[in-house]
Each structure stands twice: as structure tokens, then as C-alpha cells.
Protein backbone atom coordinates (compact mmCIF):
# COMPACT_ATOMS: atom_id res chain seq x y z
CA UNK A 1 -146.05 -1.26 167.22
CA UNK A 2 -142.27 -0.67 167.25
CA UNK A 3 -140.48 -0.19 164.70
CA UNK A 4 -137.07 -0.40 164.44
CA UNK A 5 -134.50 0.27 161.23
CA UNK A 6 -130.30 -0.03 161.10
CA UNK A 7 -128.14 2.57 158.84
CA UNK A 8 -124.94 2.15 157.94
CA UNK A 9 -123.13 4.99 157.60
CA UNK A 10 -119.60 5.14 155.57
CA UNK A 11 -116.71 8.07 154.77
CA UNK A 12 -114.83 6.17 152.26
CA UNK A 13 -111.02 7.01 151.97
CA UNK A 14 -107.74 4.78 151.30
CA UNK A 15 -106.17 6.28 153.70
CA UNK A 16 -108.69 5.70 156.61
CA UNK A 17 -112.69 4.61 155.90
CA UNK A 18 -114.82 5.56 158.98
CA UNK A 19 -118.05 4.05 159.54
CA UNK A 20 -120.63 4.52 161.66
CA UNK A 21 -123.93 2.40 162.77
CA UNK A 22 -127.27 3.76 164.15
CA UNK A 23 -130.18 2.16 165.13
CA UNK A 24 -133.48 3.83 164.83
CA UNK A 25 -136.28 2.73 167.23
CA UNK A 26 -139.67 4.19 167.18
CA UNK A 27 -137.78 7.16 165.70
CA UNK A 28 -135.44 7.34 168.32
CA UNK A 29 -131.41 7.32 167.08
CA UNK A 30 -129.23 5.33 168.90
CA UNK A 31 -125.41 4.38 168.31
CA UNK A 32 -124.18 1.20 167.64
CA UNK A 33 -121.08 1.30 166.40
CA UNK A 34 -118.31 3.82 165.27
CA UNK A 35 -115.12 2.25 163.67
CA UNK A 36 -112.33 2.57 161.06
CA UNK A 37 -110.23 0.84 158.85
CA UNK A 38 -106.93 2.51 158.59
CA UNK A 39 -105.48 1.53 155.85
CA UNK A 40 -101.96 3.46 156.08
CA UNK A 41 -99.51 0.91 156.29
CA UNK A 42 -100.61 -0.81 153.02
CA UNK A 43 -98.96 0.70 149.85
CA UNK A 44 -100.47 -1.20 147.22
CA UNK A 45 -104.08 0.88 146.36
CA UNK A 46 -105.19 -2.92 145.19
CA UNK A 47 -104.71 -4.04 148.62
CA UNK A 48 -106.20 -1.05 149.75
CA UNK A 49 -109.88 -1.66 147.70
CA UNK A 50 -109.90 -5.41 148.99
CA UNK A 51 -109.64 -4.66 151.94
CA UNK A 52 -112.34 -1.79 152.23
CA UNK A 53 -114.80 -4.28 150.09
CA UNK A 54 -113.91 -7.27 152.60
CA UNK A 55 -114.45 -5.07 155.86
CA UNK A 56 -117.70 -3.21 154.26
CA UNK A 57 -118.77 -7.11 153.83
CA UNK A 58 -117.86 -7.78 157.41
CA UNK A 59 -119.94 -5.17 158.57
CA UNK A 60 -122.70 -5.54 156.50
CA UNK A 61 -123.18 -9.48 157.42
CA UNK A 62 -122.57 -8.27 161.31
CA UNK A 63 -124.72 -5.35 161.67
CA UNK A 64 -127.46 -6.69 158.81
CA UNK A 65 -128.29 -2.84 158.01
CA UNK A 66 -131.02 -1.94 156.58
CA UNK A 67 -129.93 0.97 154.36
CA UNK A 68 -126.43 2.65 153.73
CA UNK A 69 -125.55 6.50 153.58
CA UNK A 70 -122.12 6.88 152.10
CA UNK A 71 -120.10 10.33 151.49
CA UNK A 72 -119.94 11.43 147.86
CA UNK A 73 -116.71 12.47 146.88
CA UNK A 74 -115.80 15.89 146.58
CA UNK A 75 -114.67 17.73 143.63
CA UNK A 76 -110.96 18.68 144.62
CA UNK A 77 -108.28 19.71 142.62
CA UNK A 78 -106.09 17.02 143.00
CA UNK A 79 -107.50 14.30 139.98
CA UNK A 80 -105.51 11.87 141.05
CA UNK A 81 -106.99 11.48 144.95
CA UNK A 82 -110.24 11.92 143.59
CA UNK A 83 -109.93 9.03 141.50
CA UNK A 84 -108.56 6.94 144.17
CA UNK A 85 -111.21 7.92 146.70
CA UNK A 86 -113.75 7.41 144.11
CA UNK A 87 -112.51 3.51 143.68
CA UNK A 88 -112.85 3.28 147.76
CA UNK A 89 -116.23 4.62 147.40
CA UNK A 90 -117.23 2.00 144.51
CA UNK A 91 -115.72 -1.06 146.32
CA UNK A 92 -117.65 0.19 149.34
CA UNK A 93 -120.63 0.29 147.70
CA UNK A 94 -120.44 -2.65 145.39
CA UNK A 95 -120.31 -4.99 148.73
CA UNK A 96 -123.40 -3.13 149.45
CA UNK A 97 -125.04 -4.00 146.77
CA UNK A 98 -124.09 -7.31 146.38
CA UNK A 99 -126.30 -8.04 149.66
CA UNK A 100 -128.86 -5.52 148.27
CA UNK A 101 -128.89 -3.27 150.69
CA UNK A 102 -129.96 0.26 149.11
CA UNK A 103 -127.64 2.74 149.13
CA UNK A 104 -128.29 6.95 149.14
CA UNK A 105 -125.32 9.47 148.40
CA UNK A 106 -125.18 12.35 150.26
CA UNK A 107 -122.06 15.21 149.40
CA UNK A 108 -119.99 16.56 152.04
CA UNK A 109 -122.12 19.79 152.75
CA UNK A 110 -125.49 18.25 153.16
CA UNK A 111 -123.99 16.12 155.67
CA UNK A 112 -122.44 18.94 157.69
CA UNK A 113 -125.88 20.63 157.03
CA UNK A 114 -128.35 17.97 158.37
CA UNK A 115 -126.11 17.57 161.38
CA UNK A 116 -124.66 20.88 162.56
CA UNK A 117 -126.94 23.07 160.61
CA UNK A 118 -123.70 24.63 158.56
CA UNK A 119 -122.55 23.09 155.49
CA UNK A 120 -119.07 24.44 155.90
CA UNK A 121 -118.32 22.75 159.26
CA UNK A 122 -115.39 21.44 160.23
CA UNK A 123 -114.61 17.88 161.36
CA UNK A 124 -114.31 18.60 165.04
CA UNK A 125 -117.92 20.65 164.61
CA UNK A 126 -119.64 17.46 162.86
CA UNK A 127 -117.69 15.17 165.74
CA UNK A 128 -118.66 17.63 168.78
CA UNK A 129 -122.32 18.13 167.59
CA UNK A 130 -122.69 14.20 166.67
CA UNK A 131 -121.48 13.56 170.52
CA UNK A 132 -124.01 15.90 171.69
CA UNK A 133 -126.47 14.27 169.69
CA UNK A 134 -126.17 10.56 170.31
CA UNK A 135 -123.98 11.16 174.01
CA UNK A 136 -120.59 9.63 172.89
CA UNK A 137 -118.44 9.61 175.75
CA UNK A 138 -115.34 10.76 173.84
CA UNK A 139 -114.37 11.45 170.04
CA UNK A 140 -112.32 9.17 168.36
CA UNK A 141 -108.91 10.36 167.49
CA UNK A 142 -109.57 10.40 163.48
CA UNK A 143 -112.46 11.91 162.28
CA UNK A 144 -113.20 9.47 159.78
CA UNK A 145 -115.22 7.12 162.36
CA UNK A 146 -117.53 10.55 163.06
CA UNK A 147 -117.69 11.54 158.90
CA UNK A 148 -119.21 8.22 158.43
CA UNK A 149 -121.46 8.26 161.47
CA UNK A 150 -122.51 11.63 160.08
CA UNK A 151 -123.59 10.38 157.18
CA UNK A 152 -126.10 7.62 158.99
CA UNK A 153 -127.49 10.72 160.78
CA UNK A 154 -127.97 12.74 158.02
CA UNK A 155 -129.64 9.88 156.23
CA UNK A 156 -132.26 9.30 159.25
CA UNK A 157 -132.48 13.17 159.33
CA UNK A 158 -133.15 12.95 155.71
CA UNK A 159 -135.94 10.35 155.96
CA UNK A 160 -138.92 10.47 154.05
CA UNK A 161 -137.32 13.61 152.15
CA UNK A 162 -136.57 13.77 148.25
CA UNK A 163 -133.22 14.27 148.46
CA UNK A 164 -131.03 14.96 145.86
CA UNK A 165 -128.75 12.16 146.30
CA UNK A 166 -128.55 9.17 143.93
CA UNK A 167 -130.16 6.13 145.69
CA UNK A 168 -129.48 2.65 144.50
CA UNK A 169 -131.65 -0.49 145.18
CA UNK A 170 -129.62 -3.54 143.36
CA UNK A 171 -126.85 -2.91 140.09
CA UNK A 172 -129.86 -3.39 137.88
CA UNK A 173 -131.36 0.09 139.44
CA UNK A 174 -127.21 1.34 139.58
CA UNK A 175 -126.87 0.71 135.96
CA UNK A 176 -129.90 1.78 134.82
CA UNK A 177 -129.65 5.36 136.93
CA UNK A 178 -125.91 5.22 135.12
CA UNK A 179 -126.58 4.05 131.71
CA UNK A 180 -124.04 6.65 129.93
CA UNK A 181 -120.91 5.58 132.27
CA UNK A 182 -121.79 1.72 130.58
CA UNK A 183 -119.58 1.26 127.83
């Protein structure tokens, strides 16, 4: 019997959002698609969140994935691009979850970790390692497309596992898991 599953893999940014799509048949990985919205030329951040929400949309009614993995953003010191890169991530994941498709969290390092085995790798490590791994004939020239295709691997990698990611189902599951951000 084969089996066959679709993850949807996202590195949400304002700046650029890289995606990534593998397809996993009888446990084999297999790319579909690696993309990215650049969204440089837009100065209004408003237009910036529609348009990540519309194209997450696009690709969800496309691709019909099954699940999504989506980067967690990282505690920096700049407030200010946190915030904004935490709105990308919401808008992102609110398209998501208005087709209720489930959604898992994974940070930065446990994506570097599931792929390259080093949770301090850089970009062009995850990128090199994730052509070796699914035999991309070149890396794209922003490493966005790879961060979110990293995070679709580390989700299949992840499979099965309690992870320590926060996993949503449908907003009911998203606001209960998040009662004390409800005001």
C-alpha cells in the first residue's frame, strides 16, 4: 500500500519568505517545489503581510499540503524586526489554518540540527547538505527558498517524534494552546 504525504515548508520574513515543498512516498522525500516571495520593493509592512497571506493561500490551494513546518522566530536583539517577522509568521500561518492544515513550529537550531546534524549551521551548510539530500541541481541565490525547504525536512525527519514545537490543528486548538495571549 503506498502511501504518500505533502509538507509545506515556510521561512517567514518581510523581506524575503522562502518556501519549500516535499513529497513523501512510501517514506521516500522528494522535492517539489522551492520558491520565494521577495518582498523588497514594497515599503508598506501592510502590503507586505497581504501579500505573504495571499501567496501562502496560493500555495496551499496549489500544492494541497498535508501539513506545514514553519520557522519560529528567533529571539534577536533588535524588538522591532522581531515583531515584524513575527506578523509574517502569523499571516503565514493564519492562511494555514484557515484551510486547516496543521501546522508544527520548529526554532532555527532544530532545523539546522535535523538536517546537517549542527544546530549552529550556516545557511550555505543547511542549502549544501539539503542539495545533497534531495539532488538539487543548483542553490538558489537567497537562502530563504532552502530555510523553508529545511524546515519540511526537518518536519519529515521529525515524524512520529514528540517534538517540542507547538503544533496547531484549527484556531480552536491555536487558541486554546494560547489562552493567556487572548485578551
Amino acid at each position: 500500500m503506498q502511501t504518500e504525504k505533502i509538507i509545506l515548508g515556510i521561512d517567514p520574513g518581510t523581506t524575503i519568505m522562502g518556501f519549500g515543498l516535499i513529497k513523501i512516498v512510501n517514506n521516500n522525500m522528494e522535492l517539489m517545489q522551492l520558491d520565494e516571495l521577495i518582498l523588497k520593493k514594497y515599503n508598506d509592512h501592510y502590503t507586505k503581510l497581504k501579500l505573504i497571506f495571499e501567496r501562502t493561500l496560493q500555495i496551499v490551494d496549489t500544492y494541497h499540503p498535508d501539513e506545514i513546518a514553519i520557522e519560529a522566530p528567533f529571539f534577536g536583539k533588535n524588538v522591532q524586526s522581531m515583531l515584524k517577522l513575527g506578523r509574517a509568521q502569523g499571516v503565514a500561518m493564519a492562511a494555514a489554518l484557515s484551510r486547516e492544515i496543521p501546522i508544527t513550529e520548529y526554532s532555527p537550531k532544530k532545523i539546522k540540527m535535523a538536517v546537517t546534524g549542527n544546530g549552529n549551521a550556516s545557511k550555505e551548510q543547511v542549502a549544501k547538505m539539503l542539495q545533497n539530500i534531495l539532488n538539487l541541481k543548483e542553490i538558489p541565490k537567497n537562502l530563504d527558498a532552502t530555510d523553508g525547504l529545511a524546515a519540511a525536512v526537518c518536519h519529515f525527519y521529525n515524524a512520529g517524534k514528540i517534538t517540542t514545537g507547538k503544533s496547531y490543528t484549527g484556531w480552536g486548538a491555536f487558541v486554546k494552546q494560547n489562552e493567556k495571549r487572548i485578551v
